[in-house]
C-alpha atoms as a PDB file:
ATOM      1  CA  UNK A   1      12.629  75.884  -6.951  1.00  0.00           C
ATOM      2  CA  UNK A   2      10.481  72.429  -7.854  1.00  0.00           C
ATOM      3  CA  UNK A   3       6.866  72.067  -5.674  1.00  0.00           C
ATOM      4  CA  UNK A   4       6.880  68.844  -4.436  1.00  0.00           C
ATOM      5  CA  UNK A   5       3.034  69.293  -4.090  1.00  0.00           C
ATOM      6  CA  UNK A   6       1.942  68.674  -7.702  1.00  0.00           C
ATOM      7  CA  UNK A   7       3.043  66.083  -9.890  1.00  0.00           C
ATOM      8  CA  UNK A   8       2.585  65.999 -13.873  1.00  0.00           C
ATOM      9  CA  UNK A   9       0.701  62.673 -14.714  1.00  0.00           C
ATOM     10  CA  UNK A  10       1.606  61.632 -18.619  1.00  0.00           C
ATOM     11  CA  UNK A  11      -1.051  60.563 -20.005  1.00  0.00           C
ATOM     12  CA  UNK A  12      -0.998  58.293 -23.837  1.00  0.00           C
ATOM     13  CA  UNK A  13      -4.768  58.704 -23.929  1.00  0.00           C
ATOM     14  CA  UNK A  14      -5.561  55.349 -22.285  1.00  0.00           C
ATOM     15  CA  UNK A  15      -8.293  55.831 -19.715  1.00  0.00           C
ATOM     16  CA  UNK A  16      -7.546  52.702 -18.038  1.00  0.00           C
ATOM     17  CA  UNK A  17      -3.223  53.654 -17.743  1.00  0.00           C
ATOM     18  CA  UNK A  18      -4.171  57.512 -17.038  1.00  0.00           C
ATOM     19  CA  UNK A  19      -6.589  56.425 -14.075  1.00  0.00           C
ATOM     20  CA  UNK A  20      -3.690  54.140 -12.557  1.00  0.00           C
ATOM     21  CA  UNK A  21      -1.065  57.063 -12.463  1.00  0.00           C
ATOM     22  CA  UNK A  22      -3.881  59.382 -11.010  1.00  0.00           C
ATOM     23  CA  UNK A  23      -3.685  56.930  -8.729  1.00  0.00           C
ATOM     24  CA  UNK A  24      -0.310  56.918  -7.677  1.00  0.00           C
ATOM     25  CA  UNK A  25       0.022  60.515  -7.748  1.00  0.00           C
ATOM     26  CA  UNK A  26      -3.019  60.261  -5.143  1.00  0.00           C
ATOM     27  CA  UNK A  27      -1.357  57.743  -3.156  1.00  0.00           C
ATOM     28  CA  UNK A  28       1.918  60.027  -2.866  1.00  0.00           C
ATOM     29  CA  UNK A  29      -0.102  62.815  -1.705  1.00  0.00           C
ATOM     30  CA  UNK A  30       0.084  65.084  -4.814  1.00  0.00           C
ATOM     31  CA  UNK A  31      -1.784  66.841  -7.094  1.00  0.00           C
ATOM     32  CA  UNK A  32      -1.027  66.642 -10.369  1.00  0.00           C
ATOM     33  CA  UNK A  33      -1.250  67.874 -13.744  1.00  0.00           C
ATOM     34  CA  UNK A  34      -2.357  65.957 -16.672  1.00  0.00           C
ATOM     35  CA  UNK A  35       0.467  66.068 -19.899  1.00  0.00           C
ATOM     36  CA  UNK A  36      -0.266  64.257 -23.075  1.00  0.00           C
ATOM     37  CA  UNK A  37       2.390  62.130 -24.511  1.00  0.00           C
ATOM     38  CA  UNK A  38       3.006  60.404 -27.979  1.00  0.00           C
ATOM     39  CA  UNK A  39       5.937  58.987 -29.935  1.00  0.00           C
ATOM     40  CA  UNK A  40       6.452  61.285 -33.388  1.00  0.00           C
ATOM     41  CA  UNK A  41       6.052  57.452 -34.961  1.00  0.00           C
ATOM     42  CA  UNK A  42       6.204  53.450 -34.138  1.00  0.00           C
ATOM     43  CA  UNK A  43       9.530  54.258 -35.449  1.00  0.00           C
ATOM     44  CA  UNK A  44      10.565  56.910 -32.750  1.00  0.00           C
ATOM     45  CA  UNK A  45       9.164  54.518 -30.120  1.00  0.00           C
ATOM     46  CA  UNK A  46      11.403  51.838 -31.333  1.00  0.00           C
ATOM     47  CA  UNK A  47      14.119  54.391 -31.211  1.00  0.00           C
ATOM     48  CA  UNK A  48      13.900  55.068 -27.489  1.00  0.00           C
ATOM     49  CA  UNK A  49      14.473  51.295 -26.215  1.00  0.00           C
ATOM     50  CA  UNK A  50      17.431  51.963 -28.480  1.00  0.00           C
ATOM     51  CA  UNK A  51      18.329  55.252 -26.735  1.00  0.00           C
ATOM     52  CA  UNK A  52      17.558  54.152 -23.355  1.00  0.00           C
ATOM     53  CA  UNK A  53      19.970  51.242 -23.510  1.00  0.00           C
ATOM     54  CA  UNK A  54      22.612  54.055 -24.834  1.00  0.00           C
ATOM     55  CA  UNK A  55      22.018  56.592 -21.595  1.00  0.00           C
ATOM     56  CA  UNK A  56      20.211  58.852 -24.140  1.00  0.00           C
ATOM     57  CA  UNK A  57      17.322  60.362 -23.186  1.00  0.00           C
ATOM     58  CA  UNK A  58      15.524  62.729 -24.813  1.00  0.00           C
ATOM     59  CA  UNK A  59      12.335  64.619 -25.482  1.00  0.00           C
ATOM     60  CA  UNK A  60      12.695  64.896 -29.221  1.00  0.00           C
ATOM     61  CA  UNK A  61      11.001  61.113 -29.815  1.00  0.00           C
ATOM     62  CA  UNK A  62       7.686  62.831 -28.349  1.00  0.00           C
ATOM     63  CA  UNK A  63       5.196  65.179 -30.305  1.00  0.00           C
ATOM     64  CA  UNK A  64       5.062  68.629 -29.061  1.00  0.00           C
ATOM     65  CA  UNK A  65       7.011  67.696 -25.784  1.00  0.00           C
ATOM     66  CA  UNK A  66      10.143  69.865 -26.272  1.00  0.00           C
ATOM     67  CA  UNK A  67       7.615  73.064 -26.882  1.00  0.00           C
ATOM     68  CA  UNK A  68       5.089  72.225 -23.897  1.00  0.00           C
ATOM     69  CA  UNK A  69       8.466  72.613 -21.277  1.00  0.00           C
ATOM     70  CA  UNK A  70       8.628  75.832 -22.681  1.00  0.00           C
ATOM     71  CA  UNK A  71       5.050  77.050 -23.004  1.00  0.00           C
ATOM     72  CA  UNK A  72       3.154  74.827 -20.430  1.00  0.00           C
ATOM     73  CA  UNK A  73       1.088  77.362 -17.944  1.00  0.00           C
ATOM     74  CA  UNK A  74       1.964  76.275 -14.935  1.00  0.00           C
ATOM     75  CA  UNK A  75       5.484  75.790 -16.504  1.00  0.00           C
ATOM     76  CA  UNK A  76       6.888  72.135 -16.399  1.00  0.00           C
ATOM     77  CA  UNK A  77       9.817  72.622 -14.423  1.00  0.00           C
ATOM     78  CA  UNK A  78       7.571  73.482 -11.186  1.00  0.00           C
ATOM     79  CA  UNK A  79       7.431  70.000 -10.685  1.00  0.00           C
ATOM     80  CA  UNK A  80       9.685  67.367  -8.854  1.00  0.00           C
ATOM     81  CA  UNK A  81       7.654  64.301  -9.645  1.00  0.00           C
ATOM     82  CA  UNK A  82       6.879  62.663 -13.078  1.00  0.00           C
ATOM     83  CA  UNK A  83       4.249  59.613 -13.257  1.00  0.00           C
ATOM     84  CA  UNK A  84       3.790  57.876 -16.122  1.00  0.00           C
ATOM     85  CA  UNK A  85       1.261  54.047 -16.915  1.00  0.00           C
ATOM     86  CA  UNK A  86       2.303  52.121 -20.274  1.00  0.00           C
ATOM     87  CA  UNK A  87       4.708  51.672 -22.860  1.00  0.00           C
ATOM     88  CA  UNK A  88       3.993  55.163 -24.504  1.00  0.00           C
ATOM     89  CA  UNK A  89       5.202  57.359 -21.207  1.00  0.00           C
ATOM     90  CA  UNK A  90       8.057  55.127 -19.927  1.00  0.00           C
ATOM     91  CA  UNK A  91      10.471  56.871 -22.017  1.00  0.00           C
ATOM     92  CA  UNK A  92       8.750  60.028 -21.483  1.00  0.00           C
ATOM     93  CA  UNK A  93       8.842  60.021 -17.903  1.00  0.00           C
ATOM     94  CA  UNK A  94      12.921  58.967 -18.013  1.00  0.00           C
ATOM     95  CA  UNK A  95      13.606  61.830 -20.610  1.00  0.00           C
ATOM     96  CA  UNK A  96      11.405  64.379 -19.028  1.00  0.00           C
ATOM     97  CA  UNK A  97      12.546  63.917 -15.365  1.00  0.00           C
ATOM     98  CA  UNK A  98      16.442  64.448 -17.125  1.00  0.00           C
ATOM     99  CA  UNK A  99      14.849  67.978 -18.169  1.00  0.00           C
ATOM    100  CA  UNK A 100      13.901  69.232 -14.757  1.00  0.00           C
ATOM    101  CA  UNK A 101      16.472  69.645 -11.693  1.00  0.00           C
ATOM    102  CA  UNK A 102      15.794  67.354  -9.080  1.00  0.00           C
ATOM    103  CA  UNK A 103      12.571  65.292 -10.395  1.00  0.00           C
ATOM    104  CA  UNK A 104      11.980  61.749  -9.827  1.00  0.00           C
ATOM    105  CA  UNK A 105       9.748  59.179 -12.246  1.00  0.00           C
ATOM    106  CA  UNK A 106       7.697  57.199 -11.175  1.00  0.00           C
ATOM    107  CA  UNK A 107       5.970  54.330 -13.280  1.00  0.00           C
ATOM    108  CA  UNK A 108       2.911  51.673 -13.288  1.00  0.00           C
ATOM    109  CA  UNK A 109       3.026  48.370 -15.160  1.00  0.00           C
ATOM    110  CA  UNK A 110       6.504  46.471 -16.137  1.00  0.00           C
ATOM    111  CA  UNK A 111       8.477  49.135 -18.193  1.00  0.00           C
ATOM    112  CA  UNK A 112       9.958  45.827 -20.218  1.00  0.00           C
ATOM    113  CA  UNK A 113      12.475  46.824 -22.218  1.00  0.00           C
ATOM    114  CA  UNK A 114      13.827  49.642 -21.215  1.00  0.00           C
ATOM    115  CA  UNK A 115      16.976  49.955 -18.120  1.00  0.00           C
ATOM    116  CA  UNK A 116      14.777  49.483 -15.082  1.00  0.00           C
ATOM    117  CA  UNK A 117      17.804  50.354 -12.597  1.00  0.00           C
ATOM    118  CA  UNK A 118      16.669  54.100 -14.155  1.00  0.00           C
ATOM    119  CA  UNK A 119      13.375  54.541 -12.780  1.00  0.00           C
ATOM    120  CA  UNK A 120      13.076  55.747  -9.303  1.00  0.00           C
ATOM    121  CA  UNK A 121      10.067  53.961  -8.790  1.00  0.00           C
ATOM    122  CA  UNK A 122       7.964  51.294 -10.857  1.00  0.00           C
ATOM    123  CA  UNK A 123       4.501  49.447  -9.342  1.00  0.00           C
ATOM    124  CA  UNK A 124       5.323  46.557 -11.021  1.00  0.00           C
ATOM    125  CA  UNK A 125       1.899  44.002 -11.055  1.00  0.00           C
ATOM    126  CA  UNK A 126       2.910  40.359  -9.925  1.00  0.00           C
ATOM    127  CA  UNK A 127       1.707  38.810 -13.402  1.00  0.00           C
ATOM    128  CA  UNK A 128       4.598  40.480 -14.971  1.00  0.00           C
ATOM    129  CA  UNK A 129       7.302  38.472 -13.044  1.00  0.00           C
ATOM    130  CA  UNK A 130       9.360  41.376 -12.460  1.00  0.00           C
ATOM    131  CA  UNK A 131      12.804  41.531 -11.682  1.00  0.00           C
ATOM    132  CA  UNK A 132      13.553  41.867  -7.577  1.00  0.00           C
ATOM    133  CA  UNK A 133      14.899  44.872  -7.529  1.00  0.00           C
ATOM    134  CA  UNK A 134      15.335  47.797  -5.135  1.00  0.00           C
ATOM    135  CA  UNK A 135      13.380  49.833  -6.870  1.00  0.00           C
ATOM    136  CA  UNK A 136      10.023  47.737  -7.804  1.00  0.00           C
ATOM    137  CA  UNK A 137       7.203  47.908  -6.135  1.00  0.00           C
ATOM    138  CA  UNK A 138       4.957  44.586  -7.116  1.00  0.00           C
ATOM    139  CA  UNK A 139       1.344  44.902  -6.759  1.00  0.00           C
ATOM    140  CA  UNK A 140      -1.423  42.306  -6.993  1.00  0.00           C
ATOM    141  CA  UNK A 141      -3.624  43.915  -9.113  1.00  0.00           C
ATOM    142  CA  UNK A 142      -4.351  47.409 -11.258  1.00  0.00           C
ATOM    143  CA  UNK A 143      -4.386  50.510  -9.092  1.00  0.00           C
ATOM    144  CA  UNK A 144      -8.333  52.367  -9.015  1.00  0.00           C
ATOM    145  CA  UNK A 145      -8.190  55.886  -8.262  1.00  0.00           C
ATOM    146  CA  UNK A 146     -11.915  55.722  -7.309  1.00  0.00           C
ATOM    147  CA  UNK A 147     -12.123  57.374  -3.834  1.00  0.00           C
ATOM    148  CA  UNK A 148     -15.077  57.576  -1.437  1.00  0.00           C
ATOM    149  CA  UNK A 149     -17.303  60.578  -3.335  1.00  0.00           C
ATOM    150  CA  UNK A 150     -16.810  58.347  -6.625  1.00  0.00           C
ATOM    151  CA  UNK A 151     -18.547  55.546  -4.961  1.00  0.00           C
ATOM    152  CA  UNK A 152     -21.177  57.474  -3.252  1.00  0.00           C
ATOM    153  CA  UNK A 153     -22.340  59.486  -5.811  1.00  0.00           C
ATOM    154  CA  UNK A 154     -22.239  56.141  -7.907  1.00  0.00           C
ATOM    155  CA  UNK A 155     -24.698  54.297  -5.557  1.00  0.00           C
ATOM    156  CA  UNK A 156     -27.307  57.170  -5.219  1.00  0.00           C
ATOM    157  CA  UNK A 157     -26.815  57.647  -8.804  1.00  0.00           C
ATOM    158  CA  UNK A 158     -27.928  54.183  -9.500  1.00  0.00           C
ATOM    159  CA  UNK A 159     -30.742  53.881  -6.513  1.00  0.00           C
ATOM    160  CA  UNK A 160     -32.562  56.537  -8.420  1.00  0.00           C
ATOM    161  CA  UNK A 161     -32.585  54.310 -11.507  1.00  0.00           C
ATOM    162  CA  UNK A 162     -33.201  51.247  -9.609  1.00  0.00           C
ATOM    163  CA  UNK A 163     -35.729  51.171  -6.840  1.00  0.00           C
ATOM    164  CA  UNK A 164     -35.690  47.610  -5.460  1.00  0.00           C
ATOM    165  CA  UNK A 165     -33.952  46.054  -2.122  1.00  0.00           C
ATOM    166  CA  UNK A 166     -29.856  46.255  -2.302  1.00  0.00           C
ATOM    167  CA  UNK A 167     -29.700  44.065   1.143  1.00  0.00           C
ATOM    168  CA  UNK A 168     -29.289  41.036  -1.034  1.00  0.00           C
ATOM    169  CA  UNK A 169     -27.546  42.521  -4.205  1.00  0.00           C
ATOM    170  CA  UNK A 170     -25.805  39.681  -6.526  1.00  0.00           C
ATOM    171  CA  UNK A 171     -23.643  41.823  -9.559  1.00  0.00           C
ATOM    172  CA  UNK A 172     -22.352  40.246 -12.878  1.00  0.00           C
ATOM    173  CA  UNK A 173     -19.795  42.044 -15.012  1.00  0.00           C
ATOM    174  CA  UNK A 174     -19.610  41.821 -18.421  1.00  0.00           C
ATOM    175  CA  UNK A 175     -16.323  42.421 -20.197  1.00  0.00           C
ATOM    176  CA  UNK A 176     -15.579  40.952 -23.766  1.00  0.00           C
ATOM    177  CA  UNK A 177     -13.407  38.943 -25.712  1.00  0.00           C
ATOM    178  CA  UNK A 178      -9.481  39.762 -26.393  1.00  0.00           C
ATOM    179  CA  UNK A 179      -6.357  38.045 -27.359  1.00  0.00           C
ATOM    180  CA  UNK A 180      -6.199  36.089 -24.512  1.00  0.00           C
ATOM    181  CA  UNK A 181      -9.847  35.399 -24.280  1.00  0.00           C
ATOM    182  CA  UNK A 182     -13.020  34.647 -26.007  1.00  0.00           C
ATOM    183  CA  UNK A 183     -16.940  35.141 -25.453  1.00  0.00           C
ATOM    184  CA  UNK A 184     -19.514  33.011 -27.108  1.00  0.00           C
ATOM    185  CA  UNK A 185     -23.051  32.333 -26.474  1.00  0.00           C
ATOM    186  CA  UNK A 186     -22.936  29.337 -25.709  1.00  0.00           C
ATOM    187  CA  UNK A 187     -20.352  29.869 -23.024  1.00  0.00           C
ATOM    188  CA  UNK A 188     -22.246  33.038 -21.938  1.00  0.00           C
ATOM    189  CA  UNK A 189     -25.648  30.844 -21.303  1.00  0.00           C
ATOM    190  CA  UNK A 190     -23.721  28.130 -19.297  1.00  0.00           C
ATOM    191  CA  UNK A 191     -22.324  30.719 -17.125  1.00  0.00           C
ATOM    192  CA  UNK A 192     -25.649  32.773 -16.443  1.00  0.00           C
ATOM    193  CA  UNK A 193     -27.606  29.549 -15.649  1.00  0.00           C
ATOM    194  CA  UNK A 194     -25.194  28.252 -13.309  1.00  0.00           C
ATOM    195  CA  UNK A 195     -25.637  32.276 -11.773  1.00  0.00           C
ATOM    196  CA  UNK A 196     -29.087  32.173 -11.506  1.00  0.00           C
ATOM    197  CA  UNK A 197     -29.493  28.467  -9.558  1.00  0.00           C
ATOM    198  CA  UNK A 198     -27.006  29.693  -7.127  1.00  0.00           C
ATOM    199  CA  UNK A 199     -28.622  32.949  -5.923  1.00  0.00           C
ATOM    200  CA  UNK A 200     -31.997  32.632  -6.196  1.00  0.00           C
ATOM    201  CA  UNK A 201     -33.808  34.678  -3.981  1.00  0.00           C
ATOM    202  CA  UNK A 202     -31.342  37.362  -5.163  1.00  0.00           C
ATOM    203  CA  UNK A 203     -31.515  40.613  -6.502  1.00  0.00           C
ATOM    204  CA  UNK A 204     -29.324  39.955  -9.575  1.00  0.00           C
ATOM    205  CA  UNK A 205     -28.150  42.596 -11.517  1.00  0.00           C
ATOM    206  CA  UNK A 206     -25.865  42.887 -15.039  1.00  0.00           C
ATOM    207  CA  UNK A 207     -23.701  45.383 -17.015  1.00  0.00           C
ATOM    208  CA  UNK A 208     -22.294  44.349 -20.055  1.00  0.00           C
ATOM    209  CA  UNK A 209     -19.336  46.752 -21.644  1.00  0.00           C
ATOM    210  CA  UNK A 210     -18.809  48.395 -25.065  1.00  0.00           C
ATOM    211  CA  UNK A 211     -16.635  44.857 -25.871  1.00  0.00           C
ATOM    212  CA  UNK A 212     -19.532  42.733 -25.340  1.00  0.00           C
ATOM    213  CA  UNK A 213     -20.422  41.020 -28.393  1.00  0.00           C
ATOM    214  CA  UNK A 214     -23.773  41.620 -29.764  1.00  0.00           C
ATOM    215  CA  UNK A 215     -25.183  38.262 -29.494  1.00  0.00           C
ATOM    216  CA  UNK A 216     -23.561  37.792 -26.236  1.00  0.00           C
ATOM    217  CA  UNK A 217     -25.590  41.167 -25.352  1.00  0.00           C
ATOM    218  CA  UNK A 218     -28.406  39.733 -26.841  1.00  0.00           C
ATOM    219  CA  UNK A 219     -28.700  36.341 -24.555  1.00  0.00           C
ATOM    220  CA  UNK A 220     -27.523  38.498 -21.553  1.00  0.00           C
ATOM    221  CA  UNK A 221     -30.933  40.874 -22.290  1.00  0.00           C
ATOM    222  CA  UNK A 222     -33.094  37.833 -22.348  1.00  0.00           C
ATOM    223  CA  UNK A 223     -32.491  36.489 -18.906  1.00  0.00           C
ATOM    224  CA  UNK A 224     -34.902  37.708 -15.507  1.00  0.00           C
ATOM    225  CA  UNK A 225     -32.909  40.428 -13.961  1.00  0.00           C
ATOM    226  CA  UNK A 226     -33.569  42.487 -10.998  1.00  0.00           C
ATOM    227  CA  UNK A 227     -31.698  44.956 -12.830  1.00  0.00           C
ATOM    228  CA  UNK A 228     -29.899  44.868 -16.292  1.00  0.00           C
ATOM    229  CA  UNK A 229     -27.754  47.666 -18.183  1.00  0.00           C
ATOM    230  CA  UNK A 230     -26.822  46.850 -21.342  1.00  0.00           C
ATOM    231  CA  UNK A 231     -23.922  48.994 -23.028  1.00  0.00           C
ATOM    232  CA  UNK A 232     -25.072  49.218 -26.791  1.00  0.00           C
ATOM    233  CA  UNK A 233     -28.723  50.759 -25.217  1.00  0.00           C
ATOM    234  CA  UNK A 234     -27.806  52.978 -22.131  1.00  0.00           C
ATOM    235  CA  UNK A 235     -24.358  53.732 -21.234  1.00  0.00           C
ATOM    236  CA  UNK A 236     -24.909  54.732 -17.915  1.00  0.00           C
ATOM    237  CA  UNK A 237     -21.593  53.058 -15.115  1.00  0.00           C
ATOM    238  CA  UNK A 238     -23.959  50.869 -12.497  1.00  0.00           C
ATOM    239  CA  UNK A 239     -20.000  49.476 -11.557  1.00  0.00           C
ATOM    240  CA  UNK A 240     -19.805  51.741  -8.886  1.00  0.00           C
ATOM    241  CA  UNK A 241     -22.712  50.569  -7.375  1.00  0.00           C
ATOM    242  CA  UNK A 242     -22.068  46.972  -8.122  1.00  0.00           C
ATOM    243  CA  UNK A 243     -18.831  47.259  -6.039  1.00  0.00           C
ATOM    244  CA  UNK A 244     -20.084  49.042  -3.003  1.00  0.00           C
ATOM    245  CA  UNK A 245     -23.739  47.019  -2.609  1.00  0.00           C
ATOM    246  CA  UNK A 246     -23.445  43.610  -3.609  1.00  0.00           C
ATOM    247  CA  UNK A 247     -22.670  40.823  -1.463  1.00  0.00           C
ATOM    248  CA  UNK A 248     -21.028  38.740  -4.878  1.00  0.00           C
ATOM    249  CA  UNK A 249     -19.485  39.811  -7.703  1.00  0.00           C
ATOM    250  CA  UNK A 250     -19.068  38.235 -11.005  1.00  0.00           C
ATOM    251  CA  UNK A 251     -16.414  39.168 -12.977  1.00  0.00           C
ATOM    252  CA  UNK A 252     -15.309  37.792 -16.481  1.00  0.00           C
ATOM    253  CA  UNK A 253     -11.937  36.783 -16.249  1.00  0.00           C
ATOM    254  CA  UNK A 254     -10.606  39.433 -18.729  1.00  0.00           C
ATOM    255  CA  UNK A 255     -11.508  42.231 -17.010  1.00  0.00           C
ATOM    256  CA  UNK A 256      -8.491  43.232 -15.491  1.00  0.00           C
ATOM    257  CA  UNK A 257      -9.354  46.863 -14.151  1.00  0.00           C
ATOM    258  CA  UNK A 258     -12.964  45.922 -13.042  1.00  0.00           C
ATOM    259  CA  UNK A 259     -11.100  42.975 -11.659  1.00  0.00           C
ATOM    260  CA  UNK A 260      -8.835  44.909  -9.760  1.00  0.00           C
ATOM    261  CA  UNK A 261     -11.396  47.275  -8.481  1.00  0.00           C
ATOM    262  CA  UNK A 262     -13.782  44.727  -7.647  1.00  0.00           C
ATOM    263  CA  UNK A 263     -11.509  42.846  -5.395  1.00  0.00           C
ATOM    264  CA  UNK A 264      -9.914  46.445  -3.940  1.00  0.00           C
ATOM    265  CA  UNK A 265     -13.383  48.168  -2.648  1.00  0.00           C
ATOM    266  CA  UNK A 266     -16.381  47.358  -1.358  1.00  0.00           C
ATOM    267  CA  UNK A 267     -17.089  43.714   0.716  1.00  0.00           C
ATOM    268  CA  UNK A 268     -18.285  41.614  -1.878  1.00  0.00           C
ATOM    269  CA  UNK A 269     -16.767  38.054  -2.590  1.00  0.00           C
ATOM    270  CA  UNK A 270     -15.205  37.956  -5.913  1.00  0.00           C
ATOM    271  CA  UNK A 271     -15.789  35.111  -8.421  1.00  0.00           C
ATOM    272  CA  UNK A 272     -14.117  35.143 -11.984  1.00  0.00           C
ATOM    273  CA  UNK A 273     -15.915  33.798 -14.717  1.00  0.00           C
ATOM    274  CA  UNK A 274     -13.349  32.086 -16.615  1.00  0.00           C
ATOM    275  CA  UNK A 275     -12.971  32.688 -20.081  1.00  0.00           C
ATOM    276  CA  UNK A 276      -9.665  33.009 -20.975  1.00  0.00           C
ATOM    277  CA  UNK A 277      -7.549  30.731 -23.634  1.00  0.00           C
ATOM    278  CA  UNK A 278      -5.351  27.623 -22.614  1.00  0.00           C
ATOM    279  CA  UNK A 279      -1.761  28.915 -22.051  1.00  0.00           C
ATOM    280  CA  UNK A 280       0.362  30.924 -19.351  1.00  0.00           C
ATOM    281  CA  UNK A 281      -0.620  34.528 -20.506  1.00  0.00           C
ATOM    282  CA  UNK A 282      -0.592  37.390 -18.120  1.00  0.00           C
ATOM    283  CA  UNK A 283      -4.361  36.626 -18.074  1.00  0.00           C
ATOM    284  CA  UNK A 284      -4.269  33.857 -16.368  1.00  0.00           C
ATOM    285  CA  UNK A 285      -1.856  34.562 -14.215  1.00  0.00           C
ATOM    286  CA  UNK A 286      -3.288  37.980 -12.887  1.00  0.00           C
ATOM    287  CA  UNK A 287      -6.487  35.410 -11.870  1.00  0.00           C
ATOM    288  CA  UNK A 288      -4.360  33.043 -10.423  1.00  0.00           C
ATOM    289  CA  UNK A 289      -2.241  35.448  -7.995  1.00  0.00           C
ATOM    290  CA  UNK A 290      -5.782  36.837  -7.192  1.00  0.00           C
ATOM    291  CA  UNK A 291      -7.138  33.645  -6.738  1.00  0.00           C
ATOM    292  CA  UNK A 292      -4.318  32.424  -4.484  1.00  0.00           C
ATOM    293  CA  UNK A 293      -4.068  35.630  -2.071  1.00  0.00           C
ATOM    294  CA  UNK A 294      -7.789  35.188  -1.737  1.00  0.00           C
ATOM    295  CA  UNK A 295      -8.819  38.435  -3.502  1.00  0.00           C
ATOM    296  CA  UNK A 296     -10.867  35.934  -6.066  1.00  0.00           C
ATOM    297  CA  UNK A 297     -13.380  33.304  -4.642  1.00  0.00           C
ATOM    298  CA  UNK A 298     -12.645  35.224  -1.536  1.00  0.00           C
ATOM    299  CA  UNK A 299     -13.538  38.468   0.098  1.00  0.00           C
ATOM    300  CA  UNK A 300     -10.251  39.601   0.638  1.00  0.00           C
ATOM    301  CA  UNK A 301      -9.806  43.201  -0.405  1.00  0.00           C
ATOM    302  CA  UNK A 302      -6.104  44.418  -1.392  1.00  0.00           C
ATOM    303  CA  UNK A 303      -4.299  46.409   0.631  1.00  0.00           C
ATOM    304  CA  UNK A 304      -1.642  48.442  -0.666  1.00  0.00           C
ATOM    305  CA  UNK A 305      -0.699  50.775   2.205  1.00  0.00           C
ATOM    306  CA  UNK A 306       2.703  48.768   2.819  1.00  0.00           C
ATOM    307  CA  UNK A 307       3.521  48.978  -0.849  1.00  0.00           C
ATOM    308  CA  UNK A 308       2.300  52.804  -1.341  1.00  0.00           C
ATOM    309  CA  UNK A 309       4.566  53.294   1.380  1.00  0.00           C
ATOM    310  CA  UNK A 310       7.833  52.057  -0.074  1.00  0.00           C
ATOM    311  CA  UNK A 311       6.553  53.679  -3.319  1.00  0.00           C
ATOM    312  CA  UNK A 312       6.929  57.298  -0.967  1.00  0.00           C
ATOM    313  CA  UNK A 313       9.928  56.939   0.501  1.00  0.00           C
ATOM    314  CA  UNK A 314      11.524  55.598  -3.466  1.00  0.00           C
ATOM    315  CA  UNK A 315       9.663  59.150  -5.057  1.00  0.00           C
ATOM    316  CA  UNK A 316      11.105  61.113  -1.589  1.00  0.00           C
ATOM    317  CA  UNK A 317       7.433  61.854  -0.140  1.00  0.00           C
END
């Protein structure tokens, strides 16, 4: 007999993909267990779009996945739902779920590649263009498994390093550069200058990230802040805070999950700082569909009740 009150959440390592299938498994009501997942080799990973296309799915592509079904305390099989975020569970999710009686998969981000018509469910974000099918889900932007506790321990974590007024709380998030984007100093400076003339009076307060370049760090550290955490001295999360306090949030553009969880809690307005490369990237189009909904340069917050709703009825919850 499956439970249909836990879920097992595969997990290739990535905090940002395992948070989004926490998140799922939240929004379908379970609990869940957390099962580590990796190809044998870029070779076996290859292998499985091959396989998948054939109808063939099966565990033997994955390290140690064959022996956890049989040694796994609680066992596997007690399962009837099977989550999975990124291209190194897709396969795993298809060729586990084939393992256990009755068990659906359910997956986040654009399983490219691989037979969608296969999946029972996939939250699909808008960037990705996916295909209109029964079974996708699109989303506007990265699911945040942060719930209420998370934010309220956040805040009273950071009021007890930060003692000044948080009625007039401006954020800036600092993220760093990546294929699609780049960070320089100069570009850095023009940004904070145009932050600081439009809130003054403001409590403005910073974070940069572990990608922040160093000399991007550096100017950031310079400038008058109410508050400033900067990632290669402290690395204490003042996000959490950021989100629920301030009445503006600035985001660079590349951030994706702080993005997403910028423009899903809290009441600030959401402004991207723009510093992504010329060309019709994901990037820019995740911005965009934000931008247009009114999530960014707005203070629309997503909704996803409709969507988690289809998502339920798909997994049979």
């Amino acid at each position: 007999m499956t439970n249909n009150g836990k879920a097992i959440v595969l997990t290739d390592g990535k905090a940002g993909h395992e948070n989004q299938s926490k998140a799922f498994a939240r929004a379908l009501g379970l609990d869940f267990q957390l099962v580590p997942v990796k190809f044998k080799s870029p070779f076996h990973k290859m292998l499985s779009y091959l396989f998948d296309g054939m109808g063939i799915r099966t565990v033997g592509l994955l390290q140690g996945l064959d022996e956890l079904l049989h040694s796994s305390t609680p066992p596997l099989t007690n399962t009837s739902t099977i989550i999975g975020t990124g291209s190194g569970t897709f396969y795993a999710a298809k060729s586990l779920a084939r393992r256990i009686p009755g068990a659906k998969c359910g997956v986040v981000l654009y399983p490219r590649g691989y037979q969608l018509s296969t999946f029972d469910c996939i939250l699909a974000p808008t960037f990705d263009n996916p295909a209109k099918l029964p079974n996708v889900v699109e989303i506007p932007a990265n699911l945040v498994a942060n719930d209420a506790d998370f934010y309220e321990k956040g805040v009273a974590a950071f009021k007890e390093r930060y003692q000044g007024e948080t009625d007039n709380l401006v954020g800036v998030i600092v993220g760093g550069p990546n294929k699609c984007s780049s960070m320089t100093v100069e570009w850095m400076k023009s940004r904070l200058d145009e932050i600081f003339a439009a809130n003054k009076g403001a409590q403005l307060c910073v974070t940069t990230s572990r990608r922040t370049p160093a000399d991007v760090e550096a100017l950031v550290d310079s400038y008058p802040w109410s508050y400033k955490l900067i990632y290669s001295k402290d690395h204490f999360n003042p996000i959490p805070a950021f989100v629920q306090l301030a009445k503006r949030l600035y985001v660079t553009a590349e951030s994706t999950g702080m993005l997403s969880e910028a423009c899903t809690f809290g009441s600030a307005e959401v402004i991207a700082l723009d510093n992504l490369k010329p060309g019709p990237h994901k990037f820019r189009r995740f911005v965009e569909n934000l931008r247009l909904e009114g999530y960014v340069d707005g203070c629309r917050k997503v909704d996803l009740s409709a969507e988690f709703a289809r998502a339920r009825e798909l997994m049979g919850h």
